[in-house]
PDB file of N, CA and C in Angstrom:
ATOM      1  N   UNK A   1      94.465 122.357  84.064  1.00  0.00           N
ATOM      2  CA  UNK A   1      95.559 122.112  84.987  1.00  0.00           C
ATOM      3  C   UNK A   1      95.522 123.181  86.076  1.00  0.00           C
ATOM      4  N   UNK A   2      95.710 122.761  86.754  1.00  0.00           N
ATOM      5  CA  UNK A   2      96.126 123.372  88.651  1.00  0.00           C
ATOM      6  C   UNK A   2      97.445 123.436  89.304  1.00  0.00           C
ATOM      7  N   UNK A   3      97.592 124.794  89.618  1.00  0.00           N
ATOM      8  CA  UNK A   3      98.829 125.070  89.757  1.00  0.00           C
ATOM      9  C   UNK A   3      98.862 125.722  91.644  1.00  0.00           C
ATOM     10  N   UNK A   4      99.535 125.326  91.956  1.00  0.00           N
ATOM     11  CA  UNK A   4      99.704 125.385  93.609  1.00  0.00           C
ATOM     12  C   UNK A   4     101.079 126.094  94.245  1.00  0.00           C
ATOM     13  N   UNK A   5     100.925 127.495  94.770  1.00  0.00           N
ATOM     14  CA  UNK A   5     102.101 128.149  95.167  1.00  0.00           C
ATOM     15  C   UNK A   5     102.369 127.305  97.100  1.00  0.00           C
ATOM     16  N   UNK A   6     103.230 126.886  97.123  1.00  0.00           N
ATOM     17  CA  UNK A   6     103.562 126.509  98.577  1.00  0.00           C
ATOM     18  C   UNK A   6     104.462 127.389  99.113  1.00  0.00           C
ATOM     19  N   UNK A   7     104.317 128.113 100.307  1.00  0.00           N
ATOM     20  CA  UNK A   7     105.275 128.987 100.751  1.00  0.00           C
ATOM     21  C   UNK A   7     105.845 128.359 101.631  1.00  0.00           C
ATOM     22  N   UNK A   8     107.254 128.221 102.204  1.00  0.00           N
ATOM     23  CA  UNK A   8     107.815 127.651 103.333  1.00  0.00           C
ATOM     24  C   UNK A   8     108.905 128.981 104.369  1.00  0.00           C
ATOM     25  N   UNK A   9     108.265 128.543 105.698  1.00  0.00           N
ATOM     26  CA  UNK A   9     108.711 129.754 106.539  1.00  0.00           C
ATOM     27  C   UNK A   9     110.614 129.045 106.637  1.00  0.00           C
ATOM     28  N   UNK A  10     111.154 129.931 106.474  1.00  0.00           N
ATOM     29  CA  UNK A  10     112.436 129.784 106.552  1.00  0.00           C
ATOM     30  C   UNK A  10     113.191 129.213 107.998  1.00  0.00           C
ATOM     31  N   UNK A  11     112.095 129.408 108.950  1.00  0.00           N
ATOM     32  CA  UNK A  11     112.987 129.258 110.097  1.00  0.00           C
ATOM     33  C   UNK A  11     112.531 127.660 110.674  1.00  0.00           C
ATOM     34  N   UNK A  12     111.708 127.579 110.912  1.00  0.00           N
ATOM     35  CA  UNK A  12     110.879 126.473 111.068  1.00  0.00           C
ATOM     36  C   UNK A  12     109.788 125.486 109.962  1.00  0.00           C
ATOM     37  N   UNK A  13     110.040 125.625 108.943  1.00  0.00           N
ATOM     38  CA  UNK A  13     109.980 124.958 107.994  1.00  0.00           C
ATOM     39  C   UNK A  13     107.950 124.553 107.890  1.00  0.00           C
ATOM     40  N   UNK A  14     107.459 125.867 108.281  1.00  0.00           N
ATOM     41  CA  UNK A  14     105.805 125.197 107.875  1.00  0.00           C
ATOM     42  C   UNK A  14     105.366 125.653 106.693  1.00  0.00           C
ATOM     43  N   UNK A  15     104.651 124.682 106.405  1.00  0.00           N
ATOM     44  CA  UNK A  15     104.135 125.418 105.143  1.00  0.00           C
ATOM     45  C   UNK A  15     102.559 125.825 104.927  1.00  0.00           C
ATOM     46  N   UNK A  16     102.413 126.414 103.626  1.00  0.00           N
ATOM     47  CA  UNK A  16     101.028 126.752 103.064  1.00  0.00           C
ATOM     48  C   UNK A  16     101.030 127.619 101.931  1.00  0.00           C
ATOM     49  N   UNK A  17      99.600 127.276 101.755  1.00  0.00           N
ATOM     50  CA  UNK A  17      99.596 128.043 100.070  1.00  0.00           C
ATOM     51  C   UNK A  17      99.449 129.647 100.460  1.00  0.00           C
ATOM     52  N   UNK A  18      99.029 129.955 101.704  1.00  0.00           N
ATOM     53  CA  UNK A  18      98.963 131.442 102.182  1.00  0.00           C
ATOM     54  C   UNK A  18      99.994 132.423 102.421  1.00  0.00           C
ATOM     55  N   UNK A  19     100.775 133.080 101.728  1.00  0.00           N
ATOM     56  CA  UNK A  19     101.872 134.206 101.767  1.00  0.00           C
ATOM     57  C   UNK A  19     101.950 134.566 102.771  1.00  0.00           C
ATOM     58  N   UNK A  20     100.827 135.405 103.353  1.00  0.00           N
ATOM     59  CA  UNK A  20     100.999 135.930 104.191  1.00  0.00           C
ATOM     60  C   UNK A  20     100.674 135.199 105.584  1.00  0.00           C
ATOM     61  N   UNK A  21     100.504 134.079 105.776  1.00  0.00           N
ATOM     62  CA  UNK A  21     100.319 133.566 106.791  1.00  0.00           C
ATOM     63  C   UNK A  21     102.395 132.403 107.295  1.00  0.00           C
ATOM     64  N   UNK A  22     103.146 132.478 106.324  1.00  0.00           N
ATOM     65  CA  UNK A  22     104.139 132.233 106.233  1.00  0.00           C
ATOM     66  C   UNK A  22     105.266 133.248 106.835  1.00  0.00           C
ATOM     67  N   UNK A  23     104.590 134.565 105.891  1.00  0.00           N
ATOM     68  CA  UNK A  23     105.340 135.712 106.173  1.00  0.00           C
ATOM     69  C   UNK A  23     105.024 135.990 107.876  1.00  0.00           C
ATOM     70  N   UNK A  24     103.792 135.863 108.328  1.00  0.00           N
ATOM     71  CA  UNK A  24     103.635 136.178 109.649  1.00  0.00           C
ATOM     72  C   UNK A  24     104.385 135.250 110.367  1.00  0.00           C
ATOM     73  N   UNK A  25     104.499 133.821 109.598  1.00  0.00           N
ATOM     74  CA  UNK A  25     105.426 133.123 110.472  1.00  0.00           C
ATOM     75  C   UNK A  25     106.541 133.404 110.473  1.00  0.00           C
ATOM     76  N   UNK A  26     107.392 134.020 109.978  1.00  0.00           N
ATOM     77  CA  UNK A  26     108.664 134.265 109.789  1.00  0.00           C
ATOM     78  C   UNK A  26     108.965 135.683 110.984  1.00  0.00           C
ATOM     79  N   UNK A  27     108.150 136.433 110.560  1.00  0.00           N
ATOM     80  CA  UNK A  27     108.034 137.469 111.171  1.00  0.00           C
ATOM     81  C   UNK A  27     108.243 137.194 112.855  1.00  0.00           C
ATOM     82  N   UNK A  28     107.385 136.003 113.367  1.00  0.00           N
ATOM     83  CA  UNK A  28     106.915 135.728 114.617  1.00  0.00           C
ATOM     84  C   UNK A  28     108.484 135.717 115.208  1.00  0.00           C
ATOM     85  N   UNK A  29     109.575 134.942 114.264  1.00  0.00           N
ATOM     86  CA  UNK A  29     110.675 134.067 114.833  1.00  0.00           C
ATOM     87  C   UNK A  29     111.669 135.319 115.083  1.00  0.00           C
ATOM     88  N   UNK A  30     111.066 136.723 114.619  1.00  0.00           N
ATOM     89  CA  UNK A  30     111.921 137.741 114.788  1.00  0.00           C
ATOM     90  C   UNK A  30     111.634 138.670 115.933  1.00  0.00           C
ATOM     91  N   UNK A  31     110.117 138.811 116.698  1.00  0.00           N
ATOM     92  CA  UNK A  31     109.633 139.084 117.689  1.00  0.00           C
ATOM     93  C   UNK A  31     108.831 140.237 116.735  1.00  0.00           C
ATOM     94  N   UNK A  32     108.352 139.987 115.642  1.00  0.00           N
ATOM     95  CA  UNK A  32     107.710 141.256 114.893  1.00  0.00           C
ATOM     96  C   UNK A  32     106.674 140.711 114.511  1.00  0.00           C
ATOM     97  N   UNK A  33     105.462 141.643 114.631  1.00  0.00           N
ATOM     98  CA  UNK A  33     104.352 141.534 114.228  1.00  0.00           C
ATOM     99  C   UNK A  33     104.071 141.701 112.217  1.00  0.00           C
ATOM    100  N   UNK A  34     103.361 140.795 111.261  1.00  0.00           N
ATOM    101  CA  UNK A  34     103.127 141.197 110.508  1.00  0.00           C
ATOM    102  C   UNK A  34     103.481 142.773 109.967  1.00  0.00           C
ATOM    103  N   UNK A  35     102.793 143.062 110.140  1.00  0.00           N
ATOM    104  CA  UNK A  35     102.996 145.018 109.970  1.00  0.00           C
ATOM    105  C   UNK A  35     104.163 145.350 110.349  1.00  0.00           C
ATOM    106  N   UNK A  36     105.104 145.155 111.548  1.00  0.00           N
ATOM    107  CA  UNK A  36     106.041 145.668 111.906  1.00  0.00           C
ATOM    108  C   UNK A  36     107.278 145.039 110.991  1.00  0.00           C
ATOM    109  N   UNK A  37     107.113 143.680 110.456  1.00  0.00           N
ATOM    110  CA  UNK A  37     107.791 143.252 109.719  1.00  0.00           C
ATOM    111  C   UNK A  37     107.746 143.717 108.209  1.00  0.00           C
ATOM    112  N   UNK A  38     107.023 144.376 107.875  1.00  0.00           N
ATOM    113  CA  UNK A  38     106.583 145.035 106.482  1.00  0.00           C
ATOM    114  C   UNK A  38     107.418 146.434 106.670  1.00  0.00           C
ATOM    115  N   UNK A  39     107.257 146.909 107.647  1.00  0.00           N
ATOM    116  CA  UNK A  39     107.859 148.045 108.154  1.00  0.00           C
ATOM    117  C   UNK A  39     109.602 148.145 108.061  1.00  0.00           C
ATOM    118  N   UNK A  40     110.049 147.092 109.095  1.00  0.00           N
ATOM    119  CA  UNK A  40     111.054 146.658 108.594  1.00  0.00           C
ATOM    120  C   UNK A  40     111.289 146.078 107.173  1.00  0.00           C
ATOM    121  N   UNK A  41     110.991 146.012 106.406  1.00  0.00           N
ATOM    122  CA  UNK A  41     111.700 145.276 104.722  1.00  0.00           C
ATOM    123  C   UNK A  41     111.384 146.756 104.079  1.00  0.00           C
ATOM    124  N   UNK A  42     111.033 147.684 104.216  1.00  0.00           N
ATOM    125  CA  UNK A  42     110.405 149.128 103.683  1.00  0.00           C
ATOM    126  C   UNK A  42     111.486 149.766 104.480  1.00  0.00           C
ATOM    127  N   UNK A  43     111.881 150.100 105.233  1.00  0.00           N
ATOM    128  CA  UNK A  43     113.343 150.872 105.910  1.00  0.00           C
ATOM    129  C   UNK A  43     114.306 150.012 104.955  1.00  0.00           C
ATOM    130  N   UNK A  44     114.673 148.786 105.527  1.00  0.00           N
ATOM    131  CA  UNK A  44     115.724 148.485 104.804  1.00  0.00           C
ATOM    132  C   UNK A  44     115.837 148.315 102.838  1.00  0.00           C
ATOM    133  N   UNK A  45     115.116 148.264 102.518  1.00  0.00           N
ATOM    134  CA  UNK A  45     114.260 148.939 101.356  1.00  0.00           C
ATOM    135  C   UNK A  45     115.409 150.368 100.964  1.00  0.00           C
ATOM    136  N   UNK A  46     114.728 151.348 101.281  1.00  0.00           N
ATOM    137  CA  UNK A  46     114.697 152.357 101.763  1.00  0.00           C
ATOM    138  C   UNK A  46     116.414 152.803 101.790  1.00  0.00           C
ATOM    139  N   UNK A  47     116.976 152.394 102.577  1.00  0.00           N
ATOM    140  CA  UNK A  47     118.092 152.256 103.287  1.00  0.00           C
ATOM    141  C   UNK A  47     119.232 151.979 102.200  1.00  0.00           C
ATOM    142  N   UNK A  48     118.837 150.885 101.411  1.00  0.00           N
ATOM    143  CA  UNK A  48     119.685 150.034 100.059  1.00  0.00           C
ATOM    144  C   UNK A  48     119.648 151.920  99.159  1.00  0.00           C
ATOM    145  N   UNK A  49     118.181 151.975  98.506  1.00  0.00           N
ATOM    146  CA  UNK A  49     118.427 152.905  97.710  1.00  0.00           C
ATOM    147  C   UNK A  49     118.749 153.864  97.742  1.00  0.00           C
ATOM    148  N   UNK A  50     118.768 154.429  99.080  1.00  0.00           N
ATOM    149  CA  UNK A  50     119.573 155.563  99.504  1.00  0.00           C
ATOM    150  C   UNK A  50     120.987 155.884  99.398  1.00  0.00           C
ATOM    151  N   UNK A  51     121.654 154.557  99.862  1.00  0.00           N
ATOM    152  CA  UNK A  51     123.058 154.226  99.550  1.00  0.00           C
ATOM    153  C   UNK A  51     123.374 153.886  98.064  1.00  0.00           C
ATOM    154  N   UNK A  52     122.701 153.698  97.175  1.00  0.00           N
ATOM    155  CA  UNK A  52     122.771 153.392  95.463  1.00  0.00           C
ATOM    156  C   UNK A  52     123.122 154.524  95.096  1.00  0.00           C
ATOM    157  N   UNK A  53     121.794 155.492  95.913  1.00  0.00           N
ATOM    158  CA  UNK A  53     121.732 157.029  95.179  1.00  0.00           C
ATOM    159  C   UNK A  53     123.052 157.605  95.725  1.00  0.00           C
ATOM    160  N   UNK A  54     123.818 157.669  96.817  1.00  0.00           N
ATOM    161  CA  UNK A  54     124.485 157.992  97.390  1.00  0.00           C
ATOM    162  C   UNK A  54     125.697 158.079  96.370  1.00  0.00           C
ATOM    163  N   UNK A  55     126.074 156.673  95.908  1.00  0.00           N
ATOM    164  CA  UNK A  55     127.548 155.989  95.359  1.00  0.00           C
ATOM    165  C   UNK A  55     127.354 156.383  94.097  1.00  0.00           C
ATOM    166  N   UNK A  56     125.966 156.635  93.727  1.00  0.00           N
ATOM    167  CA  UNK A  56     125.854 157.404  91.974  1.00  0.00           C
ATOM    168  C   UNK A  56     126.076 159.202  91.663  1.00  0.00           C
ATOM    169  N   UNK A  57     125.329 159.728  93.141  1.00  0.00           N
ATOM    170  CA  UNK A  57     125.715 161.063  93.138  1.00  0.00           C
ATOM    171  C   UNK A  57     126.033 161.410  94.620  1.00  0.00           C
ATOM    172  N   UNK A  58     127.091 161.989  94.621  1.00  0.00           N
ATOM    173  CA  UNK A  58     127.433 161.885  96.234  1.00  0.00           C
ATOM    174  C   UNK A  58     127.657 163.427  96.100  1.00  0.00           C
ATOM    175  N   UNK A  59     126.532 164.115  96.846  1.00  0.00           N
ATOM    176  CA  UNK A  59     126.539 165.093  97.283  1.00  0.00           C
ATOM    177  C   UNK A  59     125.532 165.055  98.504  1.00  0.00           C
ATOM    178  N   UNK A  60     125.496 166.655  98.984  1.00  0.00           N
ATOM    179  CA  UNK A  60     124.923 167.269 100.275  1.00  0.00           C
ATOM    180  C   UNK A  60     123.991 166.633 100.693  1.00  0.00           C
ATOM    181  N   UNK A  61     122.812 166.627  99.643  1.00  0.00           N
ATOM    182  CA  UNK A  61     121.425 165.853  99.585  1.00  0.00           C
ATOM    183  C   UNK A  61     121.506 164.244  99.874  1.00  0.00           C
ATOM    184  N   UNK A  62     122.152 163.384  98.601  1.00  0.00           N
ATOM    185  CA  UNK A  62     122.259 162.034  99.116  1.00  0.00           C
ATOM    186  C   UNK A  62     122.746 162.099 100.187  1.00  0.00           C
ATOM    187  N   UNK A  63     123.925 162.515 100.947  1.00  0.00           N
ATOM    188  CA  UNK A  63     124.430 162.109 101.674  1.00  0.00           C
ATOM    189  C   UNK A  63     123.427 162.272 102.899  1.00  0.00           C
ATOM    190  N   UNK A  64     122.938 163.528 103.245  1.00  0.00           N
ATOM    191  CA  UNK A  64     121.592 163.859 104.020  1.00  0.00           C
ATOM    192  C   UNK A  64     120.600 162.518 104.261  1.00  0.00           C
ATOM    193  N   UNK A  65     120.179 162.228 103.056  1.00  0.00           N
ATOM    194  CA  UNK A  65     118.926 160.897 102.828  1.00  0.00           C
ATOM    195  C   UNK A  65     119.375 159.853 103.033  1.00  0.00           C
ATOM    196  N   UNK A  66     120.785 159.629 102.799  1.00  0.00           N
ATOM    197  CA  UNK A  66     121.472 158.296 103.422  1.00  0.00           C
ATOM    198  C   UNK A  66     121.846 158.160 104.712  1.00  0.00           C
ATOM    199  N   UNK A  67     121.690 158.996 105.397  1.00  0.00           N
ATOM    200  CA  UNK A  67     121.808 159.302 106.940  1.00  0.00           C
ATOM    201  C   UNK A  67     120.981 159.039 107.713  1.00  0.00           C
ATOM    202  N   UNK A  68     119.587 159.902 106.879  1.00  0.00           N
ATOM    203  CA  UNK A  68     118.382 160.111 107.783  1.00  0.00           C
ATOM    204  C   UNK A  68     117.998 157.967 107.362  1.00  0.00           C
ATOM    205  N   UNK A  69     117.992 157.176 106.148  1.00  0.00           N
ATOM    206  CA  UNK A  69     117.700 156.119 105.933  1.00  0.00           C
ATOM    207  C   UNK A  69     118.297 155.328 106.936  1.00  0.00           C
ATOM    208  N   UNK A  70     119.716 155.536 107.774  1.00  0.00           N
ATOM    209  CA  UNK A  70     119.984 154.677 108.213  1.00  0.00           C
ATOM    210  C   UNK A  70     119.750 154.654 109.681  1.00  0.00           C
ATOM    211  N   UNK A  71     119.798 155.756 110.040  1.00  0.00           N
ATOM    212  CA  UNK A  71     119.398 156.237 111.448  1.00  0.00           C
ATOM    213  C   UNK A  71     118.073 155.941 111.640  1.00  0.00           C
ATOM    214  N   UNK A  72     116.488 155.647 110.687  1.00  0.00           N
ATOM    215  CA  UNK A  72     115.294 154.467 110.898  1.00  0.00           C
ATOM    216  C   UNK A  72     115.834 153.745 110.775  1.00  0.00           C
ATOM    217  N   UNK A  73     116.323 152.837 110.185  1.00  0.00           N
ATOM    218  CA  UNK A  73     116.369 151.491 110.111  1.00  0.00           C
ATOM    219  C   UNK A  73     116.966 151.093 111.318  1.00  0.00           C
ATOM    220  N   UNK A  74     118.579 151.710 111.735  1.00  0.00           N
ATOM    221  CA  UNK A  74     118.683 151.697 113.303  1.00  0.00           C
ATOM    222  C   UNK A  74     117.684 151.651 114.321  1.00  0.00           C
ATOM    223  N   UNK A  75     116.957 152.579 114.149  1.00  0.00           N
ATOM    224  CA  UNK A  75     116.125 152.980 115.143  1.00  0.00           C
ATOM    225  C   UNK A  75     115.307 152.030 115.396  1.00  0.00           C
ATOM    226  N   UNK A  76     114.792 151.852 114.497  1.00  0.00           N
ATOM    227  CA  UNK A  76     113.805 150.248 114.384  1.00  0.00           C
ATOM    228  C   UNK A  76     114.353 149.146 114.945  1.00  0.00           C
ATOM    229  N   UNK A  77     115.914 148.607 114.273  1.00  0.00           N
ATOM    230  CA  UNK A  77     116.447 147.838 115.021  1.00  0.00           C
ATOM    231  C   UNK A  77     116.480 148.000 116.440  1.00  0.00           C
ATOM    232  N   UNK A  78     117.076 148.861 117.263  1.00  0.00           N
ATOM    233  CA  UNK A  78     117.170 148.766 118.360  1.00  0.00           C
ATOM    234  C   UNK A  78     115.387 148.925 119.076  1.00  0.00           C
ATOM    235  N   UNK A  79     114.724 149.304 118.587  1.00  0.00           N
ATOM    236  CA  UNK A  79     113.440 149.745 119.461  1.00  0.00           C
ATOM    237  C   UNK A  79     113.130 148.299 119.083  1.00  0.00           C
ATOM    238  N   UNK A  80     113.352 146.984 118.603  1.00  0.00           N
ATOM    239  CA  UNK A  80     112.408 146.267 118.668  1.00  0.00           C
ATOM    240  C   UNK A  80     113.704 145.151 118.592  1.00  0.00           C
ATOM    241  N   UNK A  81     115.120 145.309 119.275  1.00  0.00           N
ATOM    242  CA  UNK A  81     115.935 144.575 119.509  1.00  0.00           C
ATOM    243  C   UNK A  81     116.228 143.467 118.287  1.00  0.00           C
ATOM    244  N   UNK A  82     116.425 144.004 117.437  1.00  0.00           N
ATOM    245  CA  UNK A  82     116.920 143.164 115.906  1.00  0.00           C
ATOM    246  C   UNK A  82     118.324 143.463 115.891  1.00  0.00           C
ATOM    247  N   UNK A  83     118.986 143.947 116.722  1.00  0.00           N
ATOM    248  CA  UNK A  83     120.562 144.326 116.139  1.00  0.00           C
ATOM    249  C   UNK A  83     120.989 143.253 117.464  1.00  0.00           C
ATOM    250  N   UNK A  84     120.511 142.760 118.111  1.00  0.00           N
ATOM    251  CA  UNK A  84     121.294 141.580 119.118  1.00  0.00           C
ATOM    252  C   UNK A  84     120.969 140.176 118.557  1.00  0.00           C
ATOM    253  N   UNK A  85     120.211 140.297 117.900  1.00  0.00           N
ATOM    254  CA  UNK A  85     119.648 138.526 117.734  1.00  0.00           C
ATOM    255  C   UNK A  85     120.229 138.268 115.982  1.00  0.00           C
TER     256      UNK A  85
END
């Protein structure tokens, strides 16, 4: 037996058995390149566990790393205009 993964791009609905050729499509509908879109899900990534660590131990340090996490992910947003669309 043969088993077949189909990926479907969320925005425009194409498909294929290729991950990453889906993911690039998805990516496209955001004005981000592959890589830059990996980039972005790794900040915001990033960003989540910072704030976990934050609400579990809230001191000097988390609070520091939850700052510096959100101020990339900002940064990203605005340098590649994701916080208007």
């Amino acid at each position: 037996m043969r088993q077949y993964t189909i990926y479907e791009c969320e925005v425009c609905k194409k498909t294929s058995t290729d991950s990453k050729e889906i993911l690039t499509c998805e990516a496209a509908h955001m004005g981000l390149t592959y890589d830059e879109w990996q980039e972005y899900k790794r900040l915001k990534s990033a960003a989540a566990l910072a704030g976990f660590h934050l609400g579990s131990t809230k001191n000097e340090q988390t609070e520091a790393a939850f700052d510096k996490a959100i101020e990339e992910l900002v940064g990203f947003e605005k340098k590649h205009r994701l916080i208007e669309k």
